[in-house]
N, C-alpha and C. Protein backbone atom coordinates (compact mmCIF):
# COMPACT_ATOMS: atom_id res chain seq x y z
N UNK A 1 -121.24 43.16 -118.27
CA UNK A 1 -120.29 42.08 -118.44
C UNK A 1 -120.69 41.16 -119.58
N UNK A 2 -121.57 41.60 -120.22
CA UNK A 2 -122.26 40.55 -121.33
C UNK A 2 -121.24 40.95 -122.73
N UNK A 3 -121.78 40.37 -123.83
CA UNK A 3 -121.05 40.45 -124.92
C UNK A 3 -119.76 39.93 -125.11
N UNK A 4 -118.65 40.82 -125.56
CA UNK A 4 -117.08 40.27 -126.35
C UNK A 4 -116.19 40.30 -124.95
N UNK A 5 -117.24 40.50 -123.59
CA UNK A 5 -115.99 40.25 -122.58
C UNK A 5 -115.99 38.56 -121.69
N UNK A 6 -117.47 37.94 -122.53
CA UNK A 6 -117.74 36.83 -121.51
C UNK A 6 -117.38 35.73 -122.26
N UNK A 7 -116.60 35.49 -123.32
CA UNK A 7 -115.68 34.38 -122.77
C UNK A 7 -114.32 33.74 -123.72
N UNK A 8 -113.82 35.24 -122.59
CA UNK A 8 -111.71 34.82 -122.48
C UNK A 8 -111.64 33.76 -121.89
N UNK A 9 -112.10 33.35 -120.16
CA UNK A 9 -111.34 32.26 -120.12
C UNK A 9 -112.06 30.96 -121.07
N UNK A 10 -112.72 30.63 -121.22
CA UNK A 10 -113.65 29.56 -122.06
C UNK A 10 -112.54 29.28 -122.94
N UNK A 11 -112.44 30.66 -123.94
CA UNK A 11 -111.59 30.39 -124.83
C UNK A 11 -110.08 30.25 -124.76
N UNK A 12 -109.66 30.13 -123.08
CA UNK A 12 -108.27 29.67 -123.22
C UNK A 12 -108.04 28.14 -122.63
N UNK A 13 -109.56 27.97 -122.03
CA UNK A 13 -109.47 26.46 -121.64
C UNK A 13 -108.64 25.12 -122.45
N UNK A 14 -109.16 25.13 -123.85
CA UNK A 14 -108.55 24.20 -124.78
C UNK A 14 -107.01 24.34 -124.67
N UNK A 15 -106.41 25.27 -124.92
CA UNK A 15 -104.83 25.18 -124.64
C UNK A 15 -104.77 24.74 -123.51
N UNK A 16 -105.22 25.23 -122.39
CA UNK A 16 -104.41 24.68 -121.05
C UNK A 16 -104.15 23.03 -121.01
N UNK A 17 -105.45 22.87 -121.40
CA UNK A 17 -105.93 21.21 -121.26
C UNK A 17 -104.62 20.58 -122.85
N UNK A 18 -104.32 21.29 -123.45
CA UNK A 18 -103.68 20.83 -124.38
C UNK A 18 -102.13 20.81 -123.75
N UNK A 19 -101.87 21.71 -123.19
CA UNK A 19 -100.58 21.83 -122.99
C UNK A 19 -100.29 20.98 -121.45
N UNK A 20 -101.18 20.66 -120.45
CA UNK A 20 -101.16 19.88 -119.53
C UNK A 20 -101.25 18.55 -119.93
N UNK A 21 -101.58 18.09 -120.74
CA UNK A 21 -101.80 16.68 -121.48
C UNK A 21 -100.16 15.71 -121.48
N UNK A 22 -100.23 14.63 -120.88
CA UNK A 22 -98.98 14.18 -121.08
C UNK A 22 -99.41 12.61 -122.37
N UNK A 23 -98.06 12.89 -122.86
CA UNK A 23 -98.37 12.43 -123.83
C UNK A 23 -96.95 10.43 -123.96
N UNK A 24 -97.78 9.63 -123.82
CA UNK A 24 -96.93 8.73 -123.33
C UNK A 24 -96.02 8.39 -124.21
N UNK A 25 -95.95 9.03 -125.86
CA UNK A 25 -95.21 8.16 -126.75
C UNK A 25 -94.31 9.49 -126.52
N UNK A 26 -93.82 10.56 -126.26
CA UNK A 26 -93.00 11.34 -126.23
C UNK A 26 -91.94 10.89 -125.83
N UNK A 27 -90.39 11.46 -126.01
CA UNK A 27 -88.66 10.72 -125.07
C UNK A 27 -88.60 11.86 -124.06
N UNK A 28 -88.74 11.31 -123.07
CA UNK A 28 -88.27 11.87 -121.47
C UNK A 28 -86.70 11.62 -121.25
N UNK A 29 -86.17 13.33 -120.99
CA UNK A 29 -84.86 13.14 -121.00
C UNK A 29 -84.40 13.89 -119.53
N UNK A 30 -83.91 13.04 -118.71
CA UNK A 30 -84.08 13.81 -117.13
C UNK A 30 -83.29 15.00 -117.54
N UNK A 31 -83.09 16.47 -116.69
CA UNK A 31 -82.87 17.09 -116.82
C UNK A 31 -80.87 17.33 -116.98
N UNK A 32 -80.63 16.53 -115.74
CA UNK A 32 -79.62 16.22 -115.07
C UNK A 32 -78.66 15.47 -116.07
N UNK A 33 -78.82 14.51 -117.41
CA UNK A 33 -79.13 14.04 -118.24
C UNK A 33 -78.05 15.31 -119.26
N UNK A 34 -79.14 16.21 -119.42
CA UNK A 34 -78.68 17.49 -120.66
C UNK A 34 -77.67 18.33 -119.81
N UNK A 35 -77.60 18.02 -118.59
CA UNK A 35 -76.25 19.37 -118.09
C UNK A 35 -75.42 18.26 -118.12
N UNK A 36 -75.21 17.24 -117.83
CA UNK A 36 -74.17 16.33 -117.78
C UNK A 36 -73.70 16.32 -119.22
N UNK A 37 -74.50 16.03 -119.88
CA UNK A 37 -73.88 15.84 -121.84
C UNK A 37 -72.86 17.12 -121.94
N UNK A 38 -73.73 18.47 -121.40
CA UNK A 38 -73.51 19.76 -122.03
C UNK A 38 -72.00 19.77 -121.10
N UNK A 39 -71.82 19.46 -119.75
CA UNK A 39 -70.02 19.81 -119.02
C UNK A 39 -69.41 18.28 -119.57
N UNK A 40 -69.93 17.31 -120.29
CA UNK A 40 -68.64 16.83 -120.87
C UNK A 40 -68.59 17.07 -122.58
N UNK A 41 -69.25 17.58 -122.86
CA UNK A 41 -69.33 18.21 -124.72
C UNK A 41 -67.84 19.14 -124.55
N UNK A 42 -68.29 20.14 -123.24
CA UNK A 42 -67.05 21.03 -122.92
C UNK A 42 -65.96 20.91 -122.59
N UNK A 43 -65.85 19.38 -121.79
CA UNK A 43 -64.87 19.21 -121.43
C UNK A 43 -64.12 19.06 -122.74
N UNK A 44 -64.52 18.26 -123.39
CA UNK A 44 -63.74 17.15 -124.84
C UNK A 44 -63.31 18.42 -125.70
N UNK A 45 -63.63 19.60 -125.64
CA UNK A 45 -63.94 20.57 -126.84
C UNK A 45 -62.17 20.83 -125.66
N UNK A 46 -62.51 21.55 -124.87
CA UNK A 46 -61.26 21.80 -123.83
C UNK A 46 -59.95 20.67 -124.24
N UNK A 47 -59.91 19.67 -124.38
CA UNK A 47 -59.18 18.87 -124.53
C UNK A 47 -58.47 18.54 -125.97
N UNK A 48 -59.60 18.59 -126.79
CA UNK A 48 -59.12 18.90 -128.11
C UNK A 48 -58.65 20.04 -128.61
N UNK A 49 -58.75 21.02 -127.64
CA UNK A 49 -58.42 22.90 -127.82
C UNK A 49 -56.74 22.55 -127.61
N UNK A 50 -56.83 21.75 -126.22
CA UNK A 50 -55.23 21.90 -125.79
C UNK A 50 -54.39 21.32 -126.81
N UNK A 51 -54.76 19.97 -127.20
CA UNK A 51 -53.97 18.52 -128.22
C UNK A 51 -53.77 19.31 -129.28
N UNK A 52 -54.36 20.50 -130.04
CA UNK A 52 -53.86 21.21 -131.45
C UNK A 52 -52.88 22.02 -130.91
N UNK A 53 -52.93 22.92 -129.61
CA UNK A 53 -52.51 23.85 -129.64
C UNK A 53 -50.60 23.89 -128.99
């Protein structure tokens, strides 16, 4: 077990710890937030489909 097999996890530690890291200056956008935008983006697109047509 010695040599180029002893140390994968070691070397994946730094990402984890990087990617678990919260970062306070980031924009938190609830989820609920982006489906709501996304069924009224559709709706308006629906509405402006009908008013040309």
């Amino acid at each position: 077990m010695s040599g180029s097999d002893s140390g994968g996890l070691m070397s994946s530690a730094g990402l984890v710890r990087y990617f678990d890291a919260e970062d306070q200056n980031t924009v938190r956008i609830d989820p609920r937030t982006i489906v709501a935008t996304g069924v009224m983006f559709g709706l308006l697109m629906l509405v402006l489909n009908a008013m040309i047509v």
